[in-house]
C-alpha atoms as a PDB file:
ATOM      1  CA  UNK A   1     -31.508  27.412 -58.160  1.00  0.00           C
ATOM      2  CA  UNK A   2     -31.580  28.804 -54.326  1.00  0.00           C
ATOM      3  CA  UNK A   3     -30.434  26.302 -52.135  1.00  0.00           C
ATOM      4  CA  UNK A   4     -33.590  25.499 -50.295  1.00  0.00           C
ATOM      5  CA  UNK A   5     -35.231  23.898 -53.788  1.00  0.00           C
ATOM      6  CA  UNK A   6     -32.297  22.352 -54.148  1.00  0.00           C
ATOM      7  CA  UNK A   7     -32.213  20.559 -50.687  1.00  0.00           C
ATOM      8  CA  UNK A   8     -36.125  19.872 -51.584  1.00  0.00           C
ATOM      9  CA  UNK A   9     -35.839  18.855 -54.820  1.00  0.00           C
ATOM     10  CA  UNK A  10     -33.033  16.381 -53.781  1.00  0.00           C
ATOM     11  CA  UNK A  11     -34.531  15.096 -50.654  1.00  0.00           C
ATOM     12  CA  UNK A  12     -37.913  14.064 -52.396  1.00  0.00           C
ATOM     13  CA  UNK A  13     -35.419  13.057 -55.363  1.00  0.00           C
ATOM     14  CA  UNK A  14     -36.702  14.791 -58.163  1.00  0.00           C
ATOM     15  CA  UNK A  15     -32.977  16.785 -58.323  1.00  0.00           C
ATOM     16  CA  UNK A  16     -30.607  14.008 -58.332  1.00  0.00           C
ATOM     17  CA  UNK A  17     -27.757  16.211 -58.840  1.00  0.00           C
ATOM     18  CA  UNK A  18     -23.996  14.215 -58.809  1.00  0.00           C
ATOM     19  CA  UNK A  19     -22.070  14.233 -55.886  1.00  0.00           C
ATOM     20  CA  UNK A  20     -18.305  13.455 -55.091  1.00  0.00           C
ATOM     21  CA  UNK A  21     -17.160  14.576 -52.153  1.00  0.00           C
ATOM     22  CA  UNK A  22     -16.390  11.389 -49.351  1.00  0.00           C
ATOM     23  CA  UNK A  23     -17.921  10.174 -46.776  1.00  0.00           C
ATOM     24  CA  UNK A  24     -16.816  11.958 -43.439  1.00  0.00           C
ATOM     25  CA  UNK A  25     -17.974  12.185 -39.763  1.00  0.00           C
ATOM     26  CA  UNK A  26     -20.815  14.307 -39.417  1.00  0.00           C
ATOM     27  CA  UNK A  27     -20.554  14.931 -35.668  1.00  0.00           C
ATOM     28  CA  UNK A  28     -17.297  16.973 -34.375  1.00  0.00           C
ATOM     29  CA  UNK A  29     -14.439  14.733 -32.921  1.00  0.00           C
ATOM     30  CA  UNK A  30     -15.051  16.144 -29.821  1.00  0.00           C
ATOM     31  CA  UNK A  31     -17.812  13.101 -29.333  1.00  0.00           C
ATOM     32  CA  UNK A  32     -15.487  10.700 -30.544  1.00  0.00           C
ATOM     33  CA  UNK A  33     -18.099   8.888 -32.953  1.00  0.00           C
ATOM     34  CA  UNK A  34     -17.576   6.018 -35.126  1.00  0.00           C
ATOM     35  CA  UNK A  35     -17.447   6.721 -38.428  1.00  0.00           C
ATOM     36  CA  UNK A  36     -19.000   3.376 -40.562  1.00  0.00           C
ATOM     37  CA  UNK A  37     -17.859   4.061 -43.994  1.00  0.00           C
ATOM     38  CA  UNK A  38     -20.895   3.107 -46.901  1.00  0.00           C
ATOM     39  CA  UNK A  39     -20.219   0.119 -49.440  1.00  0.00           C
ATOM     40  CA  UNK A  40     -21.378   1.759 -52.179  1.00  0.00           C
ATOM     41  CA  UNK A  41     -21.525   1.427 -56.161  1.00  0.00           C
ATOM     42  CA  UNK A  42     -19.218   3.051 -58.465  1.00  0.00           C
ATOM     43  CA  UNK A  43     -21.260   5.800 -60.012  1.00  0.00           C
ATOM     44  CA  UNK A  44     -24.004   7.462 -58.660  1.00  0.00           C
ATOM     45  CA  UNK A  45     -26.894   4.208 -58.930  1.00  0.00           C
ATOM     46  CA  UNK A  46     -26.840   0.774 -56.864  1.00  0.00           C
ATOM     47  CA  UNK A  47     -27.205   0.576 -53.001  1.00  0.00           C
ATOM     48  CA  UNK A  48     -25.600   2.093 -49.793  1.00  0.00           C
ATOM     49  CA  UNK A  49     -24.792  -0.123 -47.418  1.00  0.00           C
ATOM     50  CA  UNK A  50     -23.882   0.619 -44.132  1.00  0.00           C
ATOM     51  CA  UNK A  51     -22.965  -2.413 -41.777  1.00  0.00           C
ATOM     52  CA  UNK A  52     -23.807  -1.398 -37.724  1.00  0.00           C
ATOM     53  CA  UNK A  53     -22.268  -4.465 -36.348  1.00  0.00           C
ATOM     54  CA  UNK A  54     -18.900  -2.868 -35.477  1.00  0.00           C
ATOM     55  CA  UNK A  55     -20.818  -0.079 -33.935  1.00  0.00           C
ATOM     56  CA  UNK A  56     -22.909  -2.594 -32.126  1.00  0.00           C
ATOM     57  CA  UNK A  57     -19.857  -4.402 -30.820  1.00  0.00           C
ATOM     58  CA  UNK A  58     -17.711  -1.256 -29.572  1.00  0.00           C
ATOM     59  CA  UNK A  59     -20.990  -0.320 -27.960  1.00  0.00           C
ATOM     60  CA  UNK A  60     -21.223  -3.905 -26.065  1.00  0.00           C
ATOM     61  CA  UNK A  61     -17.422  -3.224 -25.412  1.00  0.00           C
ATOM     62  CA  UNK A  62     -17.694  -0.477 -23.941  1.00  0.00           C
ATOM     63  CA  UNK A  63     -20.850  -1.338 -22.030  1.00  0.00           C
ATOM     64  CA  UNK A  64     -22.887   1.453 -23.623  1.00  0.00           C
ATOM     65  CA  UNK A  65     -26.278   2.473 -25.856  1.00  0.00           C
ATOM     66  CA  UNK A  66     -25.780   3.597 -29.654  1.00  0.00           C
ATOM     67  CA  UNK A  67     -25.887   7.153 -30.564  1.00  0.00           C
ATOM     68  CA  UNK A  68     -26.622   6.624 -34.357  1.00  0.00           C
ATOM     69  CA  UNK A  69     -26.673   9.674 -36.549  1.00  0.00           C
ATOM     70  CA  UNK A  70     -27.557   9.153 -40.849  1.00  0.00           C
ATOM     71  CA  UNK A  71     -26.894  12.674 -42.424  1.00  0.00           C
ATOM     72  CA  UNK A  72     -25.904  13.397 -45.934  1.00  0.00           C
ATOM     73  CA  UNK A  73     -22.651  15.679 -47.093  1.00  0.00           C
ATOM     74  CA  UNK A  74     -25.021  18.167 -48.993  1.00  0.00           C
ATOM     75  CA  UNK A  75     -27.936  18.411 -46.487  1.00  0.00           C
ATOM     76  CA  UNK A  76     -28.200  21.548 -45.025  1.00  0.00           C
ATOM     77  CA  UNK A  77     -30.232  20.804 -42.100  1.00  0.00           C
ATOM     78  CA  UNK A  78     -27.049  18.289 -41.126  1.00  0.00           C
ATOM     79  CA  UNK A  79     -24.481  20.876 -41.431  1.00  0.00           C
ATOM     80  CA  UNK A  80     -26.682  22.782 -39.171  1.00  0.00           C
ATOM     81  CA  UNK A  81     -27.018  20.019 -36.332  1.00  0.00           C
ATOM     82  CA  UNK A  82     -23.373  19.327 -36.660  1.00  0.00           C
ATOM     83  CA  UNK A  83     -22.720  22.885 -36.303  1.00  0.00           C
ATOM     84  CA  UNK A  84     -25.183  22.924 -33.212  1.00  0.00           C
ATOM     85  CA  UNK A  85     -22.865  20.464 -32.045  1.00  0.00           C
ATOM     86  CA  UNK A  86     -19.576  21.695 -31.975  1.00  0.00           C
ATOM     87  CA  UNK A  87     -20.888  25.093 -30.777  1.00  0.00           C
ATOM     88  CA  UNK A  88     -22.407  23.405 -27.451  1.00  0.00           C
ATOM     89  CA  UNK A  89     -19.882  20.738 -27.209  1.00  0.00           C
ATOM     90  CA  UNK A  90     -18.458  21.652 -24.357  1.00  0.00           C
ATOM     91  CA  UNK A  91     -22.547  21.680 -22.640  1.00  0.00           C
ATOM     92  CA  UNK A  92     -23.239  18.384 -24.377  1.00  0.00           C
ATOM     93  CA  UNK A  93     -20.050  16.244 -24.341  1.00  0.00           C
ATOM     94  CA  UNK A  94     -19.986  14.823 -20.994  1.00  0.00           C
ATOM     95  CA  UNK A  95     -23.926  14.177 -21.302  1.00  0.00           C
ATOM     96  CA  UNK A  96     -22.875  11.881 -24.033  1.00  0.00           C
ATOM     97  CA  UNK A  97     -19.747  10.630 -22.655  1.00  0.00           C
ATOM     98  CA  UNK A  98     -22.284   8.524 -19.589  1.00  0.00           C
ATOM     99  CA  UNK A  99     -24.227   6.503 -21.938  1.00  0.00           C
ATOM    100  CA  UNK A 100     -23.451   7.204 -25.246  1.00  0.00           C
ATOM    101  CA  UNK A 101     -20.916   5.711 -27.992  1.00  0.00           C
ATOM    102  CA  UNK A 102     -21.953   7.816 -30.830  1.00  0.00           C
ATOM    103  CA  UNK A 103     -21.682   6.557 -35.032  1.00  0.00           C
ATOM    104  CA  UNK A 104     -22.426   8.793 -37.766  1.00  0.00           C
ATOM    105  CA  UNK A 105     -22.917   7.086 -40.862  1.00  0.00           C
ATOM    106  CA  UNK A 106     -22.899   9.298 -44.217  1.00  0.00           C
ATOM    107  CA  UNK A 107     -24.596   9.767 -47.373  1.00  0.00           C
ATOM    108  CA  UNK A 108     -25.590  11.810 -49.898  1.00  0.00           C
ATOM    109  CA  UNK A 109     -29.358  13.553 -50.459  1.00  0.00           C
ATOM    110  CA  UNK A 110     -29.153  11.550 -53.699  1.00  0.00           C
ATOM    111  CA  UNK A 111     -29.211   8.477 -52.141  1.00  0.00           C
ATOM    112  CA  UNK A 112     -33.299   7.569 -51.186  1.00  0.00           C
ATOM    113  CA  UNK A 113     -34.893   5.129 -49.388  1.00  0.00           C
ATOM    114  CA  UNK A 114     -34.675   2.801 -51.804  1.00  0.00           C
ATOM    115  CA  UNK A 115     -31.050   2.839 -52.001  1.00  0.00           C
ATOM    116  CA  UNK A 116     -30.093   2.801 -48.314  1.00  0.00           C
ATOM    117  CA  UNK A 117     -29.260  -0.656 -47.160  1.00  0.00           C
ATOM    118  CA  UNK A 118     -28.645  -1.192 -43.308  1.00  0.00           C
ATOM    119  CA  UNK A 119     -27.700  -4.246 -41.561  1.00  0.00           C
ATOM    120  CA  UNK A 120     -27.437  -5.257 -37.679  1.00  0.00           C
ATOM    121  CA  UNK A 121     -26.677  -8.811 -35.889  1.00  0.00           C
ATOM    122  CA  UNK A 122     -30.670  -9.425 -36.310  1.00  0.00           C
ATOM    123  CA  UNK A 123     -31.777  -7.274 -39.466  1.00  0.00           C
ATOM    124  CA  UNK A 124     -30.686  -6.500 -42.982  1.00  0.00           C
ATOM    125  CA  UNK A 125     -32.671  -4.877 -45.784  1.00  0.00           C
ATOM    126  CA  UNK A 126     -33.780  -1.658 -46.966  1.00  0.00           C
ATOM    127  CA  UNK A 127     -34.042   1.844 -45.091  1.00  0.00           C
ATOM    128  CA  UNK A 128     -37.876   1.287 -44.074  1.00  0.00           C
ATOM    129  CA  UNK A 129     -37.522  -2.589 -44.062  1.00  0.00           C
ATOM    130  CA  UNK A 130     -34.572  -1.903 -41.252  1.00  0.00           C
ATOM    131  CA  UNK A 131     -36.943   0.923 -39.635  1.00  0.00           C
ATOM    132  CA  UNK A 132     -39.746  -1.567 -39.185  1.00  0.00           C
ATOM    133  CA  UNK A 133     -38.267  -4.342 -38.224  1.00  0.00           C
ATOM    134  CA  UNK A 134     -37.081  -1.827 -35.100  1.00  0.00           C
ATOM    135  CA  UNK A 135     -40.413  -0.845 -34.910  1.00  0.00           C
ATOM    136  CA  UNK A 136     -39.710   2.890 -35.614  1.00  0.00           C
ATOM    137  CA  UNK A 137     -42.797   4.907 -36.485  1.00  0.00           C
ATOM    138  CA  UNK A 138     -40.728   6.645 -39.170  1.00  0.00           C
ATOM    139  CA  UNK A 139     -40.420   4.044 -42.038  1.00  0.00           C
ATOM    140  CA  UNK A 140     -42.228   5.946 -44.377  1.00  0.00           C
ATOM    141  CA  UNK A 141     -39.790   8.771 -45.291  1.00  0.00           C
ATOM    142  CA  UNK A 142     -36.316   9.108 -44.848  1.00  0.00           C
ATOM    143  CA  UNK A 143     -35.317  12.570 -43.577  1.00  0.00           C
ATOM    144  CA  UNK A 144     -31.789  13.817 -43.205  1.00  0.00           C
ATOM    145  CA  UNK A 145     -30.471  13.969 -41.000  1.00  0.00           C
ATOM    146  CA  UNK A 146     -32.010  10.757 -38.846  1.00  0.00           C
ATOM    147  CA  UNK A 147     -30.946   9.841 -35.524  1.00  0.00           C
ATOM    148  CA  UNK A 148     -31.784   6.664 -33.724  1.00  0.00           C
ATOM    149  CA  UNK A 149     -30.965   5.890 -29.684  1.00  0.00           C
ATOM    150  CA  UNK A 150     -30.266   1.999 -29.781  1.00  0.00           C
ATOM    151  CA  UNK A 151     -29.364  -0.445 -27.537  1.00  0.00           C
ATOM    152  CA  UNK A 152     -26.105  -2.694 -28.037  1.00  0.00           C
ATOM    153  CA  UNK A 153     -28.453  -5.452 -29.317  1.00  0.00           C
ATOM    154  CA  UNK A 154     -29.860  -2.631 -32.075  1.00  0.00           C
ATOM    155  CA  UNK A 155     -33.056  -2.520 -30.288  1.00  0.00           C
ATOM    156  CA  UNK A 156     -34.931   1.442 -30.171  1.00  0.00           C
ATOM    157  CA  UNK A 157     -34.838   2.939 -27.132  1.00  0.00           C
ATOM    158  CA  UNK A 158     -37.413   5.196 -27.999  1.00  0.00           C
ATOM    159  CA  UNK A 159     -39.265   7.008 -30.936  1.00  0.00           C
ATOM    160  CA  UNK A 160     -37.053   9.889 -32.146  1.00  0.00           C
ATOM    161  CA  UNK A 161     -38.385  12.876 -34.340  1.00  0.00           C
ATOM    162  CA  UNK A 162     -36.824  13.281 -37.618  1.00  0.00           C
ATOM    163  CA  UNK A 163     -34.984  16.425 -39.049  1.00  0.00           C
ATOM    164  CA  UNK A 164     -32.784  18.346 -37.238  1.00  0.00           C
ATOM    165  CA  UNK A 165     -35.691  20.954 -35.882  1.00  0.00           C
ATOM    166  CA  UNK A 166     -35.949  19.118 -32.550  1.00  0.00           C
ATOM    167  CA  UNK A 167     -32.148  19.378 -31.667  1.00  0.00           C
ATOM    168  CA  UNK A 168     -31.511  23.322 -31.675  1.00  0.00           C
ATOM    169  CA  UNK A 169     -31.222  23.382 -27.904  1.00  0.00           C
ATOM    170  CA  UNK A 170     -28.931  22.087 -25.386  1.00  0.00           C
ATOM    171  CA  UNK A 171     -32.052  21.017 -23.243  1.00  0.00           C
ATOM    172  CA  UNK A 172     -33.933  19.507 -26.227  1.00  0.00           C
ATOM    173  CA  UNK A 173     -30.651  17.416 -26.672  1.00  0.00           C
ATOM    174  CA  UNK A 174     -30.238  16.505 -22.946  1.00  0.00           C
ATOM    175  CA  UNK A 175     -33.926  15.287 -23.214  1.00  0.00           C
ATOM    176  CA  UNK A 176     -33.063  13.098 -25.755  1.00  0.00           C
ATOM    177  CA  UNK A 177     -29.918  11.656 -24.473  1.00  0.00           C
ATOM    178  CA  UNK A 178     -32.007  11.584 -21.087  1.00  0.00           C
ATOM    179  CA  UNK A 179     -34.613   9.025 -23.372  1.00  0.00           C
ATOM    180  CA  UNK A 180     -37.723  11.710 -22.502  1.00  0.00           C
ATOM    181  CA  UNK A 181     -40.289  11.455 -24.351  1.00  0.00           C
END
């Protein structure tokens, strides 16, 4: 099977293939992030949980807005925006460095919707239970990978598009760390 019907067949979750490999950062060190590790199920069923409150209170700490990236060790389109990453780090890095305390959380493709659990200081629940309670537009599908640009307190500081398509340039990613819509 060629990769990309792979990547589609697991994203809409009709190719739940098993996956081993650990959690790990998905942006490059140079951007420092915070990695929150998943409490997860043994096995491949049961929820992903990944708590934000650490990320919230390093964030308050250090008097700066959350940088949160989702993206999932066999996703494709992750590897790609990490890889985007480390190849303009030296561009972006400082951009982020002003305002941003960055935290990747990873996952697998395998793990939907309906088994991603997040929790802040004011919400808990489900992927698009978290997604509307921030009032993000994008409940309705999770897409890997999925960044957010949060306050401290977990609030949106604006809509964000999903996949990795609108990050392939060093200005599209100074717009967004920028917050232009």
């Amino acid at each position: 099977m060629n990769q990309q019907r792979r990547h589609w067949l697991q994203a809409t979750g009709l190719g739940l293939l098993p996956w081993t490999a650990p959690a790990r950062a998905a942006i490059p060190a140079a951007y420092a992030p915070m990695v929150i590790e998943p409490a997860k199920p043994q096995g491949d069923a049961g929820p992903w949980q990944f708590d934000l409150r650490p990320a919230q209170a390093r964030a308050r700490q250090l008097k700066k807005d959350i940088y949160l990236v989702l993206t999932a060790t066999d996703c494709h389109y992750c590897h790609r925006y990490e890889a985007f990453l480390a190849a303009n780090a030296q561009a972006l890095v400082p951009h982020f460095n002003q305002r941003w305390m960055v935290a990747t959380m990873t996952a697998q493709l395998a793990v939907d919707a309906k088994r991603l659990h997040l929790r802040t200081e004011a919400h808990q629940g489900l992927y698009a239970d978290f997604q509307r309670a921030i009032g993000d537009q994008r409940a309705r599908l999770l897409v890997y990978p999925c960044v957010w640009v949060l306050s401290a307190d977990g609030k949106p500081l604006m809509q964000m598009p999903a996949g990795a398509g609108t990050f392939e340039t060093v200005p599209e990613q100074l717009e967004i760390l920028r917050l232009e819509e």
